[in-house]
PDB file of N, CA and C in Angstrom:
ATOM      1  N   UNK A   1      -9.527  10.029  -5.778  1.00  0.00           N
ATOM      2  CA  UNK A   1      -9.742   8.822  -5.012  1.00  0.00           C
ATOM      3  C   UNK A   1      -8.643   7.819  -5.334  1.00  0.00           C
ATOM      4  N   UNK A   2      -8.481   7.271  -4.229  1.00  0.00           N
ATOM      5  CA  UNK A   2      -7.230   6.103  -4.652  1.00  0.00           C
ATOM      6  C   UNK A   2      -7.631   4.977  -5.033  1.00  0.00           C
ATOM      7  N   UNK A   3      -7.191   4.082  -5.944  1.00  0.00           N
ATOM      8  CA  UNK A   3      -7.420   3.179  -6.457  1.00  0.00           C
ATOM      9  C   UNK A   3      -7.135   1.940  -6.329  1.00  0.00           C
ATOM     10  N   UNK A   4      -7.874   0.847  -6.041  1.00  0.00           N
ATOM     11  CA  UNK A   4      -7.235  -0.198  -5.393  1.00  0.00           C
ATOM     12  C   UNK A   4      -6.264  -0.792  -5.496  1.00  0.00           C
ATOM     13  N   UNK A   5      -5.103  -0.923  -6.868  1.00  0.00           N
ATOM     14  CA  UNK A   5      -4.068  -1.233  -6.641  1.00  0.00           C
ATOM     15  C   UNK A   5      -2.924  -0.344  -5.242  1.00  0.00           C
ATOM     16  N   UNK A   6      -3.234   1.125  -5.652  1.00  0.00           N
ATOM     17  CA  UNK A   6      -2.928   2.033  -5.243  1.00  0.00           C
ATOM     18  C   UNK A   6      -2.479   1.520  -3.485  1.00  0.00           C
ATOM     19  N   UNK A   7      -3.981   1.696  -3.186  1.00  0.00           N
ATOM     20  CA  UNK A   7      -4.473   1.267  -2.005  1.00  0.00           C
ATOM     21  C   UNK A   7      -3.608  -0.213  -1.256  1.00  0.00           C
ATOM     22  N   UNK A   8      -4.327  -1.434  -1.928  1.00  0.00           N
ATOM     23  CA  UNK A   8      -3.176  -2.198  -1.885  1.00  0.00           C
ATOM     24  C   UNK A   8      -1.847  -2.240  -1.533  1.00  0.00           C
ATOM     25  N   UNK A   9      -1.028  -1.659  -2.478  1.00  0.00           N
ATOM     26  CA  UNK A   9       0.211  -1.394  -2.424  1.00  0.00           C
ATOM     27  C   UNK A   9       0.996  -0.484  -1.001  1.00  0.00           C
ATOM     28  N   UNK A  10      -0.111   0.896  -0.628  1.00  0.00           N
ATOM     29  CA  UNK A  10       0.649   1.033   0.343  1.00  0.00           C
ATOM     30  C   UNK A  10       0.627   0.509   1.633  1.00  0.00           C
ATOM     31  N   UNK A  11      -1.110  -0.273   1.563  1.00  0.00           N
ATOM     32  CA  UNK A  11      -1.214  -1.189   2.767  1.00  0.00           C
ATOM     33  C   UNK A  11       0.197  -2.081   2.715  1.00  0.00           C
ATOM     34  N   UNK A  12       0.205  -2.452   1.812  1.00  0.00           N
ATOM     35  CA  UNK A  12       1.720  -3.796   2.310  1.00  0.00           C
ATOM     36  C   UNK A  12       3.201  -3.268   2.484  1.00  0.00           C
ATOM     37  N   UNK A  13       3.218  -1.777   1.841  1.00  0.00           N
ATOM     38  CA  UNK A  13       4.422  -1.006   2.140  1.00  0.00           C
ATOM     39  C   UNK A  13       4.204  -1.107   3.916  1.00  0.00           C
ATOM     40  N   UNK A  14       3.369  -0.233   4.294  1.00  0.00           N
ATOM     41  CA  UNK A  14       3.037  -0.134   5.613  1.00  0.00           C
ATOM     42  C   UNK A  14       2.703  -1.226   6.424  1.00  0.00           C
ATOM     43  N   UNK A  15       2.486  -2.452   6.229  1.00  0.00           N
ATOM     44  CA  UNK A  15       2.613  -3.221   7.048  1.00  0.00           C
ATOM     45  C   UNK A  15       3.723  -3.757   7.064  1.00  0.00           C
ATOM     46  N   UNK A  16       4.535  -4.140   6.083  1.00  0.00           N
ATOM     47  CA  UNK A  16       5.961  -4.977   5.998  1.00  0.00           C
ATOM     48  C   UNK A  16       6.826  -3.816   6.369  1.00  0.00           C
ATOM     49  N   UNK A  17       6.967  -2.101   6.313  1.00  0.00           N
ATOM     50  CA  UNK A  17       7.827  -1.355   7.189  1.00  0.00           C
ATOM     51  C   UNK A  17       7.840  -1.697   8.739  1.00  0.00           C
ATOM     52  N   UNK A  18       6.256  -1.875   8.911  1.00  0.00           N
ATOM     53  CA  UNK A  18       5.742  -1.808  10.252  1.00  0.00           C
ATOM     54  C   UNK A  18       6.943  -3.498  11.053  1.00  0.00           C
ATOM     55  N   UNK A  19       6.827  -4.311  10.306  1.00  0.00           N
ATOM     56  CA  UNK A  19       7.840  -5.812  10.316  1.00  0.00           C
ATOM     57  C   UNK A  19       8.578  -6.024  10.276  1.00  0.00           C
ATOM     58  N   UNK A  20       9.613  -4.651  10.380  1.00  0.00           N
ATOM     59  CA  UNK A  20      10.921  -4.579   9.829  1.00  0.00           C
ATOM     60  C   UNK A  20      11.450  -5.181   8.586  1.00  0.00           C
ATOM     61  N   UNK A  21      10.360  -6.028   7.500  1.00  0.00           N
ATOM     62  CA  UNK A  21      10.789  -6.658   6.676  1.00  0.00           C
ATOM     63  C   UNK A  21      11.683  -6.159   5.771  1.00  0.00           C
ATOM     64  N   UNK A  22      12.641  -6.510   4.933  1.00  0.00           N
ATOM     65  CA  UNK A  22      12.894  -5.683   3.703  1.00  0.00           C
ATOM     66  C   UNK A  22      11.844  -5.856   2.448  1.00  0.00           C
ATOM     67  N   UNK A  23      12.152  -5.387   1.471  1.00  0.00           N
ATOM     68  CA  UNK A  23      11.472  -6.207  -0.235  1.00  0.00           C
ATOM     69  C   UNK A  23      12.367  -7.306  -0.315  1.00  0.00           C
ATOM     70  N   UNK A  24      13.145  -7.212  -0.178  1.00  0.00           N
ATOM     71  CA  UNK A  24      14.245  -8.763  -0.416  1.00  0.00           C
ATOM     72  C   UNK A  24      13.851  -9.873   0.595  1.00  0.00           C
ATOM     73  N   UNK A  25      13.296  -9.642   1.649  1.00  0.00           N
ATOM     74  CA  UNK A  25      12.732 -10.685   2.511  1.00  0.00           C
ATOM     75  C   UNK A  25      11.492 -11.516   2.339  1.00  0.00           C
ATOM     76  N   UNK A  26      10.707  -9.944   1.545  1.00  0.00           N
ATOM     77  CA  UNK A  26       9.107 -10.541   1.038  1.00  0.00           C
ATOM     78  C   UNK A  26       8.987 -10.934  -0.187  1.00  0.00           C
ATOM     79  N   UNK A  27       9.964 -10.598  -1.162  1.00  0.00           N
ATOM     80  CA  UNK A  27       9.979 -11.741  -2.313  1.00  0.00           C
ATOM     81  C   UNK A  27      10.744 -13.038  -1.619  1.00  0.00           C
ATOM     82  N   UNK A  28      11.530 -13.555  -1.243  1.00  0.00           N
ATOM     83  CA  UNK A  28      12.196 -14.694  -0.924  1.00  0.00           C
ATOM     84  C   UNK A  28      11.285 -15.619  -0.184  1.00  0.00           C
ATOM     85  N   UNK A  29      10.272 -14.726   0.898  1.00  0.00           N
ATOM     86  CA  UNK A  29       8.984 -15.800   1.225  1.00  0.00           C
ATOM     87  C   UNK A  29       7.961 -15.726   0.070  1.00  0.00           C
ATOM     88  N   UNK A  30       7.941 -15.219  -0.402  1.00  0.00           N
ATOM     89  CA  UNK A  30       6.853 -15.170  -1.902  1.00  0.00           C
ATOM     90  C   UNK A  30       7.521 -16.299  -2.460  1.00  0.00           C
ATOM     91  N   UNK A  31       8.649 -16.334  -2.684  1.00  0.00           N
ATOM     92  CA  UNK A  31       9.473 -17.531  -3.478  1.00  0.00           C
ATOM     93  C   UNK A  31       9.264 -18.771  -3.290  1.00  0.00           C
ATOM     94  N   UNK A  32       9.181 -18.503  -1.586  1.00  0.00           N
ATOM     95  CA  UNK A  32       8.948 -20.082  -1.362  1.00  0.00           C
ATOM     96  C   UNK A  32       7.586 -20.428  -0.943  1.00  0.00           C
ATOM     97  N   UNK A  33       6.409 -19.688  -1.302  1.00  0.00           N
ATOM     98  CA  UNK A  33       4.820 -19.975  -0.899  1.00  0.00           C
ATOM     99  C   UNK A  33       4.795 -20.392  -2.621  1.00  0.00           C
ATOM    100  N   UNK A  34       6.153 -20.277  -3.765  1.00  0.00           N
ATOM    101  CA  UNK A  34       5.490 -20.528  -5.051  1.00  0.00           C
ATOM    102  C   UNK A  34       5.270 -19.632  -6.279  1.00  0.00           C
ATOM    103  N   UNK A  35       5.525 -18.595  -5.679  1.00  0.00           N
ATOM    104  CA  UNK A  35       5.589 -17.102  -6.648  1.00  0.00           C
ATOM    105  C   UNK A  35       6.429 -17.538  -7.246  1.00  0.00           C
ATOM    106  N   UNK A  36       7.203 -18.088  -7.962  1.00  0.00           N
ATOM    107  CA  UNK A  36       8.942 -17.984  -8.481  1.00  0.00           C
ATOM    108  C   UNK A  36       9.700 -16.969  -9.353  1.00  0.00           C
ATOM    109  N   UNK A  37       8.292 -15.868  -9.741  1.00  0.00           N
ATOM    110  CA  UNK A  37       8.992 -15.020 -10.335  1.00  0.00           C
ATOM    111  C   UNK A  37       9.439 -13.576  -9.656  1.00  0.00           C
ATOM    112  N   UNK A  38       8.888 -13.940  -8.479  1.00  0.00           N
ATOM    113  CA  UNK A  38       9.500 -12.296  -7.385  1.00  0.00           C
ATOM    114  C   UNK A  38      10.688 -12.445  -6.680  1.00  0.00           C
ATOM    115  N   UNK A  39      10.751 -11.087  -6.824  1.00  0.00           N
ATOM    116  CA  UNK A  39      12.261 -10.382  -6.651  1.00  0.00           C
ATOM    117  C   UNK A  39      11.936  -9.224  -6.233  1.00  0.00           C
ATOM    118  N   UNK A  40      13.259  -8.697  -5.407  1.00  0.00           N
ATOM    119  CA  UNK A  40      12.960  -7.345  -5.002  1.00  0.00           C
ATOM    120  C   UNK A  40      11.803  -6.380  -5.662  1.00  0.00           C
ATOM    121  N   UNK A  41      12.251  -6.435  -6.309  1.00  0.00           N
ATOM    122  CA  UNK A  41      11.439  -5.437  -8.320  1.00  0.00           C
ATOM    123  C   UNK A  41      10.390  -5.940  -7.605  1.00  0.00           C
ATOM    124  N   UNK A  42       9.775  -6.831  -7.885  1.00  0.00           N
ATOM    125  CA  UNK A  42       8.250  -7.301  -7.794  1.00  0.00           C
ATOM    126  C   UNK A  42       7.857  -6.575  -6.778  1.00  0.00           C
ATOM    127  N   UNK A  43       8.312  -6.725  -5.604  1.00  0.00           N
ATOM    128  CA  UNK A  43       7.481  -6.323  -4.146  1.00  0.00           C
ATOM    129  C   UNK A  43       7.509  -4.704  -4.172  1.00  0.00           C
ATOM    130  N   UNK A  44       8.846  -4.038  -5.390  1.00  0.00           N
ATOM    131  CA  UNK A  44       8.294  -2.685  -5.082  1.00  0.00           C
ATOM    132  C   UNK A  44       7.438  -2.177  -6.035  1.00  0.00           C
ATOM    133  N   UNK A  45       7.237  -3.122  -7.346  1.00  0.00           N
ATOM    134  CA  UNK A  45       6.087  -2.488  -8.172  1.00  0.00           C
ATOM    135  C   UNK A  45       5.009  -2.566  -7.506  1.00  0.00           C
ATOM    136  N   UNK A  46       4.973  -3.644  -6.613  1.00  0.00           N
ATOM    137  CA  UNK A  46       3.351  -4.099  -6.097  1.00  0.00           C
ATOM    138  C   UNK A  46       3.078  -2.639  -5.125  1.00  0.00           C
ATOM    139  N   UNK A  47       4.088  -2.359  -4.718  1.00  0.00           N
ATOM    140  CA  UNK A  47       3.539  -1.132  -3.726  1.00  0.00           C
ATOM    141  C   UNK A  47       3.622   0.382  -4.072  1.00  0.00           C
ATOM    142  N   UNK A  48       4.521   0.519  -5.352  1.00  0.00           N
ATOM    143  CA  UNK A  48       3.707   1.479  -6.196  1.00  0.00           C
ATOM    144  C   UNK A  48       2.737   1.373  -6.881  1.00  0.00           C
ATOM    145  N   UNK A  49       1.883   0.152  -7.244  1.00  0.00           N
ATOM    146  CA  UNK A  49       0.764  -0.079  -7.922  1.00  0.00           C
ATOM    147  C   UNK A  49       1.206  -0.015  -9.520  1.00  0.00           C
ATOM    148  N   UNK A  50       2.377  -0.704  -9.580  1.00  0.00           N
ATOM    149  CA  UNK A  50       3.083  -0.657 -10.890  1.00  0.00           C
ATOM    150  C   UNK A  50       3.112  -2.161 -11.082  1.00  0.00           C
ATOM    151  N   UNK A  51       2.473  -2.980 -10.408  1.00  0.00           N
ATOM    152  CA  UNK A  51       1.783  -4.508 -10.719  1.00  0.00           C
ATOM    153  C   UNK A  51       1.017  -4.754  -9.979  1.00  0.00           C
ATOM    154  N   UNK A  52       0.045  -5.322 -10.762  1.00  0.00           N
ATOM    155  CA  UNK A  52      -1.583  -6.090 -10.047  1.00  0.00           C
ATOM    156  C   UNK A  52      -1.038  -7.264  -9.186  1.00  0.00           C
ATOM    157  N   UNK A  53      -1.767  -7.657  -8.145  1.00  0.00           N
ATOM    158  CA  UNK A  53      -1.077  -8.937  -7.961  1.00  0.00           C
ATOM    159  C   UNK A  53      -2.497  -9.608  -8.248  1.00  0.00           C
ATOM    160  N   UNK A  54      -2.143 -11.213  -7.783  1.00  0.00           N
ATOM    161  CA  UNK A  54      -3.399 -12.098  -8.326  1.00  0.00           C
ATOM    162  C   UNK A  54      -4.114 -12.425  -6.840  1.00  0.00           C
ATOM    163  N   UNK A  55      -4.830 -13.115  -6.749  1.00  0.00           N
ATOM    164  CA  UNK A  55      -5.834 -13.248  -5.653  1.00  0.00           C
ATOM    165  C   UNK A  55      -4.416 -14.332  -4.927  1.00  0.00           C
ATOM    166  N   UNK A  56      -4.033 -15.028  -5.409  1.00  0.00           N
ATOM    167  CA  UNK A  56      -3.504 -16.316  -4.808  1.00  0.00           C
ATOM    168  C   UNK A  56      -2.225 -15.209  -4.342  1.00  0.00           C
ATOM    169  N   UNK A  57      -1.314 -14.412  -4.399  1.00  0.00           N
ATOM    170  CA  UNK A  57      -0.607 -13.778  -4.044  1.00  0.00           C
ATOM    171  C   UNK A  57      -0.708 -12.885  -3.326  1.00  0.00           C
ATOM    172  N   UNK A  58      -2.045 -12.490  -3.223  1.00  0.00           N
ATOM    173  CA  UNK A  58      -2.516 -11.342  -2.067  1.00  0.00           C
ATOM    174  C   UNK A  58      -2.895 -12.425  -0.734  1.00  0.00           C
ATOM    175  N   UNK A  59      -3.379 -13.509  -0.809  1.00  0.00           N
ATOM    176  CA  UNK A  59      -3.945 -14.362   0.116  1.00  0.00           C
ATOM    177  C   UNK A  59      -2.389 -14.753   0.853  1.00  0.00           C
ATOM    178  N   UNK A  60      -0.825 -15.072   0.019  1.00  0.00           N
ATOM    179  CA  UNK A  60       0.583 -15.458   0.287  1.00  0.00           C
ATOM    180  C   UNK A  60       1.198 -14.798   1.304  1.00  0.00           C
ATOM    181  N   UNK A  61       0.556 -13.199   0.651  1.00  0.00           N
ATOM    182  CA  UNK A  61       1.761 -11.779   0.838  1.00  0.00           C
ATOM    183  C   UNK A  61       0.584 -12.055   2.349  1.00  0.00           C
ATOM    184  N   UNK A  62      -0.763 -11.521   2.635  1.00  0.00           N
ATOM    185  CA  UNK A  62      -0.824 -11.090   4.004  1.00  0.00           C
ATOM    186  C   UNK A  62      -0.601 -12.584   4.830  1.00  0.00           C
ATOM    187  N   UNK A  63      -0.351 -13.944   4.422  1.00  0.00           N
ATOM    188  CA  UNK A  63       0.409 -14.656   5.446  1.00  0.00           C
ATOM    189  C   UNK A  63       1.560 -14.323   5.406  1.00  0.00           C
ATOM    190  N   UNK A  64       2.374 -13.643   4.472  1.00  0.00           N
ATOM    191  CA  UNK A  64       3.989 -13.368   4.785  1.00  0.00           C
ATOM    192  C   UNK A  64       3.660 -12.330   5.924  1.00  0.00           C
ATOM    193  N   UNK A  65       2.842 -11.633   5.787  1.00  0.00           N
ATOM    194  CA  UNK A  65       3.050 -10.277   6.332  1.00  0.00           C
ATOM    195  C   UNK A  65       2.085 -10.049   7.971  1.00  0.00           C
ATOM    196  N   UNK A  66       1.238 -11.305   8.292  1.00  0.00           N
ATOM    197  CA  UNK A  66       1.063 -11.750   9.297  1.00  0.00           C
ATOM    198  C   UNK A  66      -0.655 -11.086   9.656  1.00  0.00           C
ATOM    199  N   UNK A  67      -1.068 -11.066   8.750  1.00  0.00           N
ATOM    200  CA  UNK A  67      -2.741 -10.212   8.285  1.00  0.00           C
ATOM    201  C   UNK A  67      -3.450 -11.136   7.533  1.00  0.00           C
ATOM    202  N   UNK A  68      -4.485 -11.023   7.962  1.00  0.00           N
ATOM    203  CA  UNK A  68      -5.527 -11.271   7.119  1.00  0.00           C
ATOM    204  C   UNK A  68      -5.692 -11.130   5.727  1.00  0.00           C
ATOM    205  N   UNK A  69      -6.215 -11.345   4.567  1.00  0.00           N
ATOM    206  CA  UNK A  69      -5.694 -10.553   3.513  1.00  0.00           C
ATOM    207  C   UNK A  69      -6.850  -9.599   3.412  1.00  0.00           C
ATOM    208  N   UNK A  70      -7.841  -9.148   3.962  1.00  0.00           N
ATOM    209  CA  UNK A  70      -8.946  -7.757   3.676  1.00  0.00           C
ATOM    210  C   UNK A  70      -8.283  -6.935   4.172  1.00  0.00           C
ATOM    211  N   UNK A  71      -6.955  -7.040   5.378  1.00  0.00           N
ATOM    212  CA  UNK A  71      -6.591  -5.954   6.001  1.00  0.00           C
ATOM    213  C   UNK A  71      -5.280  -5.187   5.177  1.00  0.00           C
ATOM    214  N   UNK A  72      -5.270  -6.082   3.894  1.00  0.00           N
ATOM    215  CA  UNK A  72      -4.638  -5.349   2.851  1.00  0.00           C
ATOM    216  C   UNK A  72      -5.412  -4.345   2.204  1.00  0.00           C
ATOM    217  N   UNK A  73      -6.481  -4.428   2.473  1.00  0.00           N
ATOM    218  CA  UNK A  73      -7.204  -3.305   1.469  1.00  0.00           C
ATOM    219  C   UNK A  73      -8.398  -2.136   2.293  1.00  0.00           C
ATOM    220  N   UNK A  74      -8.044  -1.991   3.779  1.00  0.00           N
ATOM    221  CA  UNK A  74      -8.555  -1.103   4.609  1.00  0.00           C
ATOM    222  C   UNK A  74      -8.341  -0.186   3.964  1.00  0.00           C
ATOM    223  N   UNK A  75      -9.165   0.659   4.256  1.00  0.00           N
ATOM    224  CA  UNK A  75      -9.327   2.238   3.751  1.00  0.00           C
ATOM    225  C   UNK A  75      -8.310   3.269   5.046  1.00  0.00           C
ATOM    226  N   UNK A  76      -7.655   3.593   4.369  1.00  0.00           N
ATOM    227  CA  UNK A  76      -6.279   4.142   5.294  1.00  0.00           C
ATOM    228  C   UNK A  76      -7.112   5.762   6.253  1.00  0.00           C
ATOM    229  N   UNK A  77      -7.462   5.595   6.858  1.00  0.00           N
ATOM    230  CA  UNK A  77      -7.755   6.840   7.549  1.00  0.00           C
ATOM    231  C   UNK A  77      -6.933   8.113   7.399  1.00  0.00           C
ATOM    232  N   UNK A  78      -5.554   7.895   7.474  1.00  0.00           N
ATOM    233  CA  UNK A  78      -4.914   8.579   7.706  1.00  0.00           C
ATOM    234  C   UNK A  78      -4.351   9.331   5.761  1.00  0.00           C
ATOM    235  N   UNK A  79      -4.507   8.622   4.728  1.00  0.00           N
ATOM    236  CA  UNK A  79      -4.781   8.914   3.690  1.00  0.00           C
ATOM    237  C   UNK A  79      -6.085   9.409   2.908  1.00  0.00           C
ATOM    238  N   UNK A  80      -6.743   8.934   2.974  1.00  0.00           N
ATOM    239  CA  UNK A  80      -7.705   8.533   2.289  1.00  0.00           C
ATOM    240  C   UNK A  80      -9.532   9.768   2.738  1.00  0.00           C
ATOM    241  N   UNK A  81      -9.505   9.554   4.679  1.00  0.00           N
ATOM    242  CA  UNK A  81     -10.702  10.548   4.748  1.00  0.00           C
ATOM    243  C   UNK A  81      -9.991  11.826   4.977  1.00  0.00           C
ATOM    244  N   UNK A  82      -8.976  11.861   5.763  1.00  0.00           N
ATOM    245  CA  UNK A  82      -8.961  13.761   6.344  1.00  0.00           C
ATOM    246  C   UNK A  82      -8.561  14.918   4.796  1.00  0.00           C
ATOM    247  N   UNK A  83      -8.183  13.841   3.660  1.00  0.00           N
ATOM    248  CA  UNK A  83      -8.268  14.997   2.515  1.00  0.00           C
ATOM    249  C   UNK A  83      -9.580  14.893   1.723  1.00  0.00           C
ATOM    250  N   UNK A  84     -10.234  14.025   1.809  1.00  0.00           N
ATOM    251  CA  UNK A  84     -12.006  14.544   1.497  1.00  0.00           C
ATOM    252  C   UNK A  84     -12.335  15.317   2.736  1.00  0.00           C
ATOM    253  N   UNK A  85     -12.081  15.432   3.586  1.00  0.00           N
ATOM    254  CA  UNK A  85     -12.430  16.139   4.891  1.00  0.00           C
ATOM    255  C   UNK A  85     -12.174  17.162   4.838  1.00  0.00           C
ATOM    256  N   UNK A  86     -10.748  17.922   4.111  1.00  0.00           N
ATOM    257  CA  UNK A  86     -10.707  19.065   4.061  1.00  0.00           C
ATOM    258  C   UNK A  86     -10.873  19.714   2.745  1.00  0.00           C
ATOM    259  N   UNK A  87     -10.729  18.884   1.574  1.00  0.00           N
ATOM    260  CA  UNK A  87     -11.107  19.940   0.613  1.00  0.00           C
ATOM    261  C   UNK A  87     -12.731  20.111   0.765  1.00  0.00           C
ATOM    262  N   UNK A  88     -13.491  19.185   1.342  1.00  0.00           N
ATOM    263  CA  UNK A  88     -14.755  19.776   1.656  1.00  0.00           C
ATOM    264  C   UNK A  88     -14.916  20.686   2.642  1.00  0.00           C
ATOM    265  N   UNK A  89     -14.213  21.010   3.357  1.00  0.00           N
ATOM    266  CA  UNK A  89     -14.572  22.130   4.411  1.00  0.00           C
ATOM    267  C   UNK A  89     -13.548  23.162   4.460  1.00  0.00           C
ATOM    268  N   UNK A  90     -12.398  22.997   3.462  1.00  0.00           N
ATOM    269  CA  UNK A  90     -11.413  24.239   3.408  1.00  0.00           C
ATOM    270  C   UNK A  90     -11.163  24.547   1.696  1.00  0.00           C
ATOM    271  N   UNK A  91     -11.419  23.490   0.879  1.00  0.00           N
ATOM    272  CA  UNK A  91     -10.902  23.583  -0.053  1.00  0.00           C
ATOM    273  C   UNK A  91      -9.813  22.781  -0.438  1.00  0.00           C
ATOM    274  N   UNK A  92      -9.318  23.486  -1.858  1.00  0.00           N
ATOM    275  CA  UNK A  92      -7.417  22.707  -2.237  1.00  0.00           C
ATOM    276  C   UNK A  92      -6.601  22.975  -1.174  1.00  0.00           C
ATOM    277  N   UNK A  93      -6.003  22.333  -0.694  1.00  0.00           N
ATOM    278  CA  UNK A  93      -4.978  22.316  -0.131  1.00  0.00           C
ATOM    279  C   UNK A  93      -3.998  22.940  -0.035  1.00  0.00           C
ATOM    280  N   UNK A  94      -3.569  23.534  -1.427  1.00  0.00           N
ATOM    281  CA  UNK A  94      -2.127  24.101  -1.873  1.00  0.00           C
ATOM    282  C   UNK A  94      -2.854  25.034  -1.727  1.00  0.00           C
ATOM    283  N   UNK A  95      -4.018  25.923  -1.904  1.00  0.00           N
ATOM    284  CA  UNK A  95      -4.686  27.058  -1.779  1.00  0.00           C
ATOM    285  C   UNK A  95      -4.288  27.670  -0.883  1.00  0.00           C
ATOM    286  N   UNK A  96      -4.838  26.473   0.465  1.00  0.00           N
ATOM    287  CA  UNK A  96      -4.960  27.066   1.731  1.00  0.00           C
ATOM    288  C   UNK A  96      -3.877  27.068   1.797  1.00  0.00           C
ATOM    289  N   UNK A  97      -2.474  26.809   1.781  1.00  0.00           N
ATOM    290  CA  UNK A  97      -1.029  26.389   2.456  1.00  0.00           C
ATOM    291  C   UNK A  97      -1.017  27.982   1.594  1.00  0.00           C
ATOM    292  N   UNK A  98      -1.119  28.732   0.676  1.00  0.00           N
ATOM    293  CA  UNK A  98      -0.231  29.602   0.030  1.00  0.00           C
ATOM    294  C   UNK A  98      -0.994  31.022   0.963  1.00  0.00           C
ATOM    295  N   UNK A  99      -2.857  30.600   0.835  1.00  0.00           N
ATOM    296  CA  UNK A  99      -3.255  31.670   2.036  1.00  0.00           C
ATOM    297  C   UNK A  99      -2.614  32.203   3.219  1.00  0.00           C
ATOM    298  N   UNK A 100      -1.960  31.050   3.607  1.00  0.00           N
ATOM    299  CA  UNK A 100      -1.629  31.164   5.294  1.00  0.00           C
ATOM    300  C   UNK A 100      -0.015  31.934   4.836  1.00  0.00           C
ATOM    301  N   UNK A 101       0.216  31.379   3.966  1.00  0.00           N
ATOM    302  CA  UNK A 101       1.609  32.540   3.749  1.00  0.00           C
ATOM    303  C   UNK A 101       1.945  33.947   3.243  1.00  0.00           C
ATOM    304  N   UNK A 102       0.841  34.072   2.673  1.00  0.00           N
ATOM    305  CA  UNK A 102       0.156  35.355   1.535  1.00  0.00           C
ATOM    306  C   UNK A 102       0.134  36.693   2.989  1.00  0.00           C
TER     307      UNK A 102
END
């Protein structure tokens, strides 16, 4: 199961790709909502889940990023159910991928 930093993190990867933003764009508005310590670095630990952020910075980042801030922490469909979906109805994964080649 993914874990909410986890989670977090790639929601804002995926929405700020989705924005054309860079990381250098979303620390520099982080900079100026008051963050003063982000920098590139920052915005990509946050989206490997290699830093927590704080409530007041998650509320910053989805006005940088033009969201709500709960819609930082949707449950990714496209991550998150179709692989409980299939190891419950097929199994591991790598199993099945080596079956189909076997």
């Amino acid at each position: 199961m993914i874990d909410v930093e986890e989670r977090v993190g790639r929601r804002i990867r995926l929405i700020r790709r989705a924005r054309e933003f860079t990381q250098e764009v979303v620390a520099g508005e982080m900079v100026r909502a008051g963050h003063l310590t982000w920098v590139r670095q920052t915005v990509s630990l946050v989206e490997t889940a290699g830093r927590n952020v704080s409530v007041g910075e998650l509320v910053d980042m989805a006005a940088i990023l033009g969201v709500i801030p709960s819609e930082l922490y949707q449950v990714d469909p496209f991550v998150d159910v179709p692989r409980r979906f299939f190891v419950d109805h097929y199994g591991d994964p790598a199993e099945w991928l080596a079956s189909l080649n076997a």
